[in-house]
N, C-alpha and C. Protein backbone atom coordinates (compact mmCIF):
# COMPACT_ATOMS: atom_id res chain seq x y z
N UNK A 1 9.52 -0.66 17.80
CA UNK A 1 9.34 -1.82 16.95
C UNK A 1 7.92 -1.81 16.37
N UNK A 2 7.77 -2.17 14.87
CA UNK A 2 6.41 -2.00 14.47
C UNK A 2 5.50 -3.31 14.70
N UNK A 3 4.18 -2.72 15.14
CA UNK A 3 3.52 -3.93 15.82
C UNK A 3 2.74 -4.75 14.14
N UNK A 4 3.64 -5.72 14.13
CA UNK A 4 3.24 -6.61 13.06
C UNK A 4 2.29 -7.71 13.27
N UNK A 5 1.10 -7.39 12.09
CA UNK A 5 0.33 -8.79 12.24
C UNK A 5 0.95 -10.45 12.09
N UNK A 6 0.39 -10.84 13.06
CA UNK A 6 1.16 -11.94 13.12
C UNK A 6 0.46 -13.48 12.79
N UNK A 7 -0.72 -12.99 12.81
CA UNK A 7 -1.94 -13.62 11.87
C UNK A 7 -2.96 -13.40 10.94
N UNK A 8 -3.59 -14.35 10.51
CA UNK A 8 -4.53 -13.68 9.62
C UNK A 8 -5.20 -12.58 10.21
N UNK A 9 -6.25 -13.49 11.26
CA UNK A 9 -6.86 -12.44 12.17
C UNK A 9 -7.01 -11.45 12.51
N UNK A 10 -5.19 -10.97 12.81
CA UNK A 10 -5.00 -9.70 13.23
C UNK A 10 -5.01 -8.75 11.71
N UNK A 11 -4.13 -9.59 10.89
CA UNK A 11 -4.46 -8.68 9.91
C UNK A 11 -5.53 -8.48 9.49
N UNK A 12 -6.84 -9.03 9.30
CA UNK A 12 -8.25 -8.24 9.07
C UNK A 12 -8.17 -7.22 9.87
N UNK A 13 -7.74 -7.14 11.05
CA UNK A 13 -8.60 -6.84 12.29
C UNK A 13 -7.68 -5.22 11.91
N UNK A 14 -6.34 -5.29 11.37
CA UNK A 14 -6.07 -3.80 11.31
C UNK A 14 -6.00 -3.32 10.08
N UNK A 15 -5.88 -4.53 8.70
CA UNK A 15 -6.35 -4.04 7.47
C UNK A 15 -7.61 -4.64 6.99
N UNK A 16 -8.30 -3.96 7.42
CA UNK A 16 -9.85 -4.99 7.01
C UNK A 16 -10.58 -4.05 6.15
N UNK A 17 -9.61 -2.54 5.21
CA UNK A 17 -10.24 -1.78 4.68
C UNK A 17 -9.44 -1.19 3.55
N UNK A 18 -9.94 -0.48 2.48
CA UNK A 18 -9.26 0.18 1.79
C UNK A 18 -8.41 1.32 2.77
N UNK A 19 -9.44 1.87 3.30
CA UNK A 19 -9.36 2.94 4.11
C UNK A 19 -8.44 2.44 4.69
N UNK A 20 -8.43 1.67 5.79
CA UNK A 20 -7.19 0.71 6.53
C UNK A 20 -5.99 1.19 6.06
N UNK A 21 -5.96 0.78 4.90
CA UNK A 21 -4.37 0.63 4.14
C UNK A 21 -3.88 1.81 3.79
N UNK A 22 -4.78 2.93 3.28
CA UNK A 22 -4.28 3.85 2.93
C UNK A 22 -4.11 4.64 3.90
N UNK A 23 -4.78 4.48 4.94
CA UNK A 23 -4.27 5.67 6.56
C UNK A 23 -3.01 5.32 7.11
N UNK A 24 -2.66 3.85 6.74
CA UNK A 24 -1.16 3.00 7.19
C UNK A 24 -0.55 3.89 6.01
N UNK A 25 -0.54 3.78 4.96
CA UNK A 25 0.74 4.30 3.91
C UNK A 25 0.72 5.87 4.21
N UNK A 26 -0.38 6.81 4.54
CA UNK A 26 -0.16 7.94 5.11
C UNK A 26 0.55 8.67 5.83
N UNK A 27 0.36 7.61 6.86
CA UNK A 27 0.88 7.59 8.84
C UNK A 27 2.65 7.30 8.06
N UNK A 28 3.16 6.28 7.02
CA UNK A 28 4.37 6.30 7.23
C UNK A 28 4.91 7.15 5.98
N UNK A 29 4.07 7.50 5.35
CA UNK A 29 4.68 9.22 4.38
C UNK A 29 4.60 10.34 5.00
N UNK A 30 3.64 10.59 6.18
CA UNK A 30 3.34 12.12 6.55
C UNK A 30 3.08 11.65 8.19
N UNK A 31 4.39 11.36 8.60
CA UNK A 31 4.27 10.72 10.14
C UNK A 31 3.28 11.93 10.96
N UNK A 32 4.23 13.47 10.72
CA UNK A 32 3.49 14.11 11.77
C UNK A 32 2.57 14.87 11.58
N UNK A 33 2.30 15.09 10.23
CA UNK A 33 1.15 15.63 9.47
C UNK A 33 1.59 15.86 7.95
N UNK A 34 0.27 16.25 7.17
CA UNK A 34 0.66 16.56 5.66
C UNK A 34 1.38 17.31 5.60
N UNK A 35 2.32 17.30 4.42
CA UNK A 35 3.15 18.42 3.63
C UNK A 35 3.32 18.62 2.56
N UNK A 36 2.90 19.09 2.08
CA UNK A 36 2.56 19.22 0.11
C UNK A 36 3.83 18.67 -0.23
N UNK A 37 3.77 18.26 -1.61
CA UNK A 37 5.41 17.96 -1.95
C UNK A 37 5.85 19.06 -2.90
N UNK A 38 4.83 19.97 -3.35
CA UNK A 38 5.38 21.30 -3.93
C UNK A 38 5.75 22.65 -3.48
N UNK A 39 4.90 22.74 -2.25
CA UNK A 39 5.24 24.02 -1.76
C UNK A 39 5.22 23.92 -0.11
N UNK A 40 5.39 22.55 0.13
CA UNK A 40 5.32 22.41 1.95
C UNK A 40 4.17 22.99 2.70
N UNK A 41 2.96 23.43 1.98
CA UNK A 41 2.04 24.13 3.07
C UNK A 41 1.41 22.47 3.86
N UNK A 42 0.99 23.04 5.03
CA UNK A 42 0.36 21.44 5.56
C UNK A 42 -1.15 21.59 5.38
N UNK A 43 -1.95 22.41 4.59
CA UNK A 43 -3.35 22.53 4.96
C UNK A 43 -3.92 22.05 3.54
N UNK A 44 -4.83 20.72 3.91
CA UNK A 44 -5.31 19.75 3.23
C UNK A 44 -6.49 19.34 2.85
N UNK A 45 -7.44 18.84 1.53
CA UNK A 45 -8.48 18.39 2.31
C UNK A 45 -8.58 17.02 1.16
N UNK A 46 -9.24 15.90 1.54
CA UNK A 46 -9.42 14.21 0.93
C UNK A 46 -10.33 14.71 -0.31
N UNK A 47 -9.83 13.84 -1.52
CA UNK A 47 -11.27 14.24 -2.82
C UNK A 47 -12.33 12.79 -1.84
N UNK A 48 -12.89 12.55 -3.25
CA UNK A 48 -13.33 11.25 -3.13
C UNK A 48 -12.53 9.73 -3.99
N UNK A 49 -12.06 10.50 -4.62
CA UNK A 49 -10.75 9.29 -5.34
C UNK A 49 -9.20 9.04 -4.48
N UNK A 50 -9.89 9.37 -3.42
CA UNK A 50 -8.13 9.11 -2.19
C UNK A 50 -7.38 9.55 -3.16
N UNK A 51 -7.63 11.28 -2.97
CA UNK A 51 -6.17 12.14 -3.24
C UNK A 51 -6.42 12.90 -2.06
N UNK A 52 -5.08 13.77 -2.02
CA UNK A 52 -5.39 14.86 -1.06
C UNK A 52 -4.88 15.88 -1.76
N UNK A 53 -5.53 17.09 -1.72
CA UNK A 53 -5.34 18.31 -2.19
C UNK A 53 -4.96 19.60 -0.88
N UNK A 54 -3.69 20.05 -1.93
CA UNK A 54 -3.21 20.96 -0.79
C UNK A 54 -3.84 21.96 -0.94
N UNK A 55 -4.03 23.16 0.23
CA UNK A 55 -5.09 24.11 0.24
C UNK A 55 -4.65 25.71 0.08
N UNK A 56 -2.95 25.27 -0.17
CA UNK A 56 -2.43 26.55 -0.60
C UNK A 56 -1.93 26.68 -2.29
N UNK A 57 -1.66 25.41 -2.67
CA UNK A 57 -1.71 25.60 -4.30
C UNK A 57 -2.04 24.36 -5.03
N UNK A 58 -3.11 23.91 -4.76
CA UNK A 58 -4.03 23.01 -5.45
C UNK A 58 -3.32 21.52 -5.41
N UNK A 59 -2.07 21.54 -5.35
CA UNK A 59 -1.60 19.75 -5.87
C UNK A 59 -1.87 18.91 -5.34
N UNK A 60 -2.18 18.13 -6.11
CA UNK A 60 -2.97 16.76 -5.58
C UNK A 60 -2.14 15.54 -5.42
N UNK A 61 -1.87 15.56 -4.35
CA UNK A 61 -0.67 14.00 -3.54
C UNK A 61 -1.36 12.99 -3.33
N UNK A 62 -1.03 11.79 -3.88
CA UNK A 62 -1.27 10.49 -3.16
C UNK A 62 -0.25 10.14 -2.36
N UNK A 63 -1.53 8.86 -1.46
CA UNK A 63 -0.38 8.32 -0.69
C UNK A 63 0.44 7.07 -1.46
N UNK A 64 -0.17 6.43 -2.77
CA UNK A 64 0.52 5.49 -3.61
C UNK A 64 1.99 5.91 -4.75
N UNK A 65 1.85 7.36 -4.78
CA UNK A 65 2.20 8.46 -5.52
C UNK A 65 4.18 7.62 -5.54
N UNK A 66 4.68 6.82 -5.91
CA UNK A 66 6.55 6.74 -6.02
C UNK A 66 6.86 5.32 -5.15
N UNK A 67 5.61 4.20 -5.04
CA UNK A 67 5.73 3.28 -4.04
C UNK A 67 5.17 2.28 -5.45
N UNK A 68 5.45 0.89 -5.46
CA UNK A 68 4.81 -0.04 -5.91
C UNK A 68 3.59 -0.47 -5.79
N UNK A 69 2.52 0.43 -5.33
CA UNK A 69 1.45 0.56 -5.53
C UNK A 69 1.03 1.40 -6.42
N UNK A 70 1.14 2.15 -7.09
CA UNK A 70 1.07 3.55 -7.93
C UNK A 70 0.87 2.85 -9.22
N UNK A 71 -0.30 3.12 -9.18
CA UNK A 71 -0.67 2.59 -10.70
C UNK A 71 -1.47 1.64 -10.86
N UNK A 72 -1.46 0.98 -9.59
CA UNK A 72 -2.34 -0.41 -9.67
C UNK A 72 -3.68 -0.45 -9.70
N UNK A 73 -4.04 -1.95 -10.35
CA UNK A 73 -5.55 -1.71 -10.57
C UNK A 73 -6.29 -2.54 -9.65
N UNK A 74 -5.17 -3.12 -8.78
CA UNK A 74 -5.86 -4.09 -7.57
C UNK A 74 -6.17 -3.46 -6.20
N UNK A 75 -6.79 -3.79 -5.59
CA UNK A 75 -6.79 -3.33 -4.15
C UNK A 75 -5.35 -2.99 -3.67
N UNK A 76 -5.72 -1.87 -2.58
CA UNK A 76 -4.40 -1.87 -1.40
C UNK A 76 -4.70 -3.02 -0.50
N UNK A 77 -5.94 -3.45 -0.10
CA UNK A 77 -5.87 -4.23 0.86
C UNK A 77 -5.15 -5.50 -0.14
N UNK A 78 -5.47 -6.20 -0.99
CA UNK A 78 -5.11 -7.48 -1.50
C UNK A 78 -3.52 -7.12 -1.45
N UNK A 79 -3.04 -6.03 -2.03
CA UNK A 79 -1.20 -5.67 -2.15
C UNK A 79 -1.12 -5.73 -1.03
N UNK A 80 -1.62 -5.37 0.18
CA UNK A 80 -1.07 -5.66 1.66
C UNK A 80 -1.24 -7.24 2.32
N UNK A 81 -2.19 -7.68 1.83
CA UNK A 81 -2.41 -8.77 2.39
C UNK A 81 -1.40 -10.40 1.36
N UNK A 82 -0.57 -9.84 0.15
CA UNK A 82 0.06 -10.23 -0.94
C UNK A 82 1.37 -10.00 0.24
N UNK A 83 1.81 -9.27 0.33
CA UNK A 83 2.95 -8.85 1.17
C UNK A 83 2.76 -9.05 2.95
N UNK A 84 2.20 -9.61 3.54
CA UNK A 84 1.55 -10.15 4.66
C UNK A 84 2.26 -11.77 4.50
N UNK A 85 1.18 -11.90 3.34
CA UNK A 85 1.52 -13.71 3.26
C UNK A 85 2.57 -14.11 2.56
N UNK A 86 3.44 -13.20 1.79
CA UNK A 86 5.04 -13.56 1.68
C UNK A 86 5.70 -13.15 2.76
N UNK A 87 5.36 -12.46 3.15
CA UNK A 87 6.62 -12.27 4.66
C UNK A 87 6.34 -13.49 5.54
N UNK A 88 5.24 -13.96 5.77
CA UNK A 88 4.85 -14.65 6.68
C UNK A 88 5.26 -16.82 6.16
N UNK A 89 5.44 -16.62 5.07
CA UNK A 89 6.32 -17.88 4.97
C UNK A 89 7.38 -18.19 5.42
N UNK A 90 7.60 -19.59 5.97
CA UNK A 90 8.48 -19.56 6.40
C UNK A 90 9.89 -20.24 5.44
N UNK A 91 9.38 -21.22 4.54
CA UNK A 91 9.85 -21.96 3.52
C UNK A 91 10.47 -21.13 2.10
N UNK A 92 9.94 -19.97 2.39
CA UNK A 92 9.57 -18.97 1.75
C UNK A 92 8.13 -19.09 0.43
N UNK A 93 7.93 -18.42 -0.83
CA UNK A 93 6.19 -17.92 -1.16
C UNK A 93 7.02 -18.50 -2.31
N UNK A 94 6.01 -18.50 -3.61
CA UNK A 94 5.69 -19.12 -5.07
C UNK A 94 4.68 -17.86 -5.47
N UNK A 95 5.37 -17.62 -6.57
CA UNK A 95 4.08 -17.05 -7.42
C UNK A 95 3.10 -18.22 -7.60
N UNK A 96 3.04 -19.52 -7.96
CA UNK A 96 1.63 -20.05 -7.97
C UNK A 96 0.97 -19.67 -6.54
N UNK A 97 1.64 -20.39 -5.68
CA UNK A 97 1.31 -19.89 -3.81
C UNK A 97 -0.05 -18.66 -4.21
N UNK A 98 0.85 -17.86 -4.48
CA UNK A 98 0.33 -16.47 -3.82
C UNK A 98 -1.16 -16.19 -5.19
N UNK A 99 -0.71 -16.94 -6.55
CA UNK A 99 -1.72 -16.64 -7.17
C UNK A 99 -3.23 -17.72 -6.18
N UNK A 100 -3.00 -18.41 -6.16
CA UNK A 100 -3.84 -19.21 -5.42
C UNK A 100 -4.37 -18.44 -4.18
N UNK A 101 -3.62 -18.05 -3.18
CA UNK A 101 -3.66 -17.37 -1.67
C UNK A 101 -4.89 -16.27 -2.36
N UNK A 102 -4.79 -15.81 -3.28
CA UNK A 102 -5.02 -14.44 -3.69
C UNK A 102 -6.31 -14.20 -4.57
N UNK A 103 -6.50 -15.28 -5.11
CA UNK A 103 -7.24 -15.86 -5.77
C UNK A 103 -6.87 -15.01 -7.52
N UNK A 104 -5.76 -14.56 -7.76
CA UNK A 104 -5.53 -14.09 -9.31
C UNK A 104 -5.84 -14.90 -10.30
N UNK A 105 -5.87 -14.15 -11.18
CA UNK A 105 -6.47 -15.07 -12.38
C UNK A 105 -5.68 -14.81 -13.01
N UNK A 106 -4.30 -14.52 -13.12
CA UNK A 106 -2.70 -14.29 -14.08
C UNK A 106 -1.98 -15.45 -13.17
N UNK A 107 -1.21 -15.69 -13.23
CA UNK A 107 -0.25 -16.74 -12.78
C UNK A 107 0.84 -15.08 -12.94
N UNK A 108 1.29 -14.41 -14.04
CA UNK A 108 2.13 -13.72 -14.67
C UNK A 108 2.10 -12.15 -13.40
N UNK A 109 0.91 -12.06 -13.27
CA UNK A 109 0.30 -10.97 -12.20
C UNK A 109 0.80 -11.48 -10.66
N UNK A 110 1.12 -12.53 -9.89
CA UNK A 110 1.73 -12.69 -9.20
C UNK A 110 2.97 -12.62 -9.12
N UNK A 111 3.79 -13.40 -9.94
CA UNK A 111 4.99 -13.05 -10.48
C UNK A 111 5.41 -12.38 -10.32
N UNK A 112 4.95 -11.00 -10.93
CA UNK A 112 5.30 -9.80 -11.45
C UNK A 112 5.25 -9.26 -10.04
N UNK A 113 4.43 -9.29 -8.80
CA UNK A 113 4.19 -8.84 -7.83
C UNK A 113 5.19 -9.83 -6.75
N UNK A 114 5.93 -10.45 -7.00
CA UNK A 114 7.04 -11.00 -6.36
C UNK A 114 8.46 -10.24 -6.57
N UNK A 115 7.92 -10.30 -8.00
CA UNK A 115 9.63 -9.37 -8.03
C UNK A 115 9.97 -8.09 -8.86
N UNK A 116 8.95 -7.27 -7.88
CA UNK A 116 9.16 -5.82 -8.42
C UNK A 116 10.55 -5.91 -7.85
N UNK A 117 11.15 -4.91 -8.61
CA UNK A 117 12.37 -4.41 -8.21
C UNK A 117 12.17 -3.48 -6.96
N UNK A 118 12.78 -3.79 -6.17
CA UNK A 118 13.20 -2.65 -4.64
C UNK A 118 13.56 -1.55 -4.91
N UNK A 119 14.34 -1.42 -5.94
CA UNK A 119 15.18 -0.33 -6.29
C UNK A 119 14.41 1.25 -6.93
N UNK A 120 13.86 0.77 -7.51
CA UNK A 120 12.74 1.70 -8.52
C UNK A 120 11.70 2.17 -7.78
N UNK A 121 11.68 1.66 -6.70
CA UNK A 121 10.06 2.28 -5.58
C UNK A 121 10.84 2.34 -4.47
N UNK A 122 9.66 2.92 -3.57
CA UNK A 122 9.82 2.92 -2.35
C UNK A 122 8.19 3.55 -1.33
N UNK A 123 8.60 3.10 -0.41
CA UNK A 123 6.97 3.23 0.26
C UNK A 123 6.77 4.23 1.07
């Protein structure tokens, strides 16, 4: 069972980083280690723009790379902590809610982050 934050608290306490978030989306793309997605070699090394480059034919994988993060110009931590505090309603969330929670300055940008389609991504 995945150990879910169950408060704010905890969630600083295990996403309290860019870094944070992107070693979580890693850990559940490349559970037991890297694997290129072009030629399967596992030998890797980090740029400085959180890519990883494979070390047998150059391609450069993200971990946002086919997930509803891919592309974005906001934090991973805020998209995690956006998806934290809609799961964690119980009444269920509002795009105003979450623009507020979040502090956005779109009303339209929350929204839009309520109802990506499931279908078209995946994490």
């Amino acid at each position: 069972m995945e150990d879910y934050p169950r408060t704010l608290g905890e969630f600083d306490a295990r996403f309290g980083s860019e870094e944070a978030c992107r070693a979580y989306l890693f850990q559940l793309r490349w559970p037991d280690r890297f694997v290129c997605p072009r030629c399967q070699a596992t030998t890797a090394w980090g740029t400085k723009r959180a890519l990883i480059v494979c070390g047998f034919c150059g391609y450069q994988a993200s971990v946002t790379a086919g997930t509803i993060f891919e592309g974005t110009h906001k934090p991973l931590r805020m998209w995690f902590h956006a998806i934290w505090w809609v799961t964690s309603q119980k009444t269920g969330a509002s795009a105003l809610g979450l623009q507020r929670v979040l502090g956005l300055g779109s009303y339209y940008t929350a929204w839009t982050w309520l109802y990506v389609k499931k279908k078209d991504h995946k994490v």
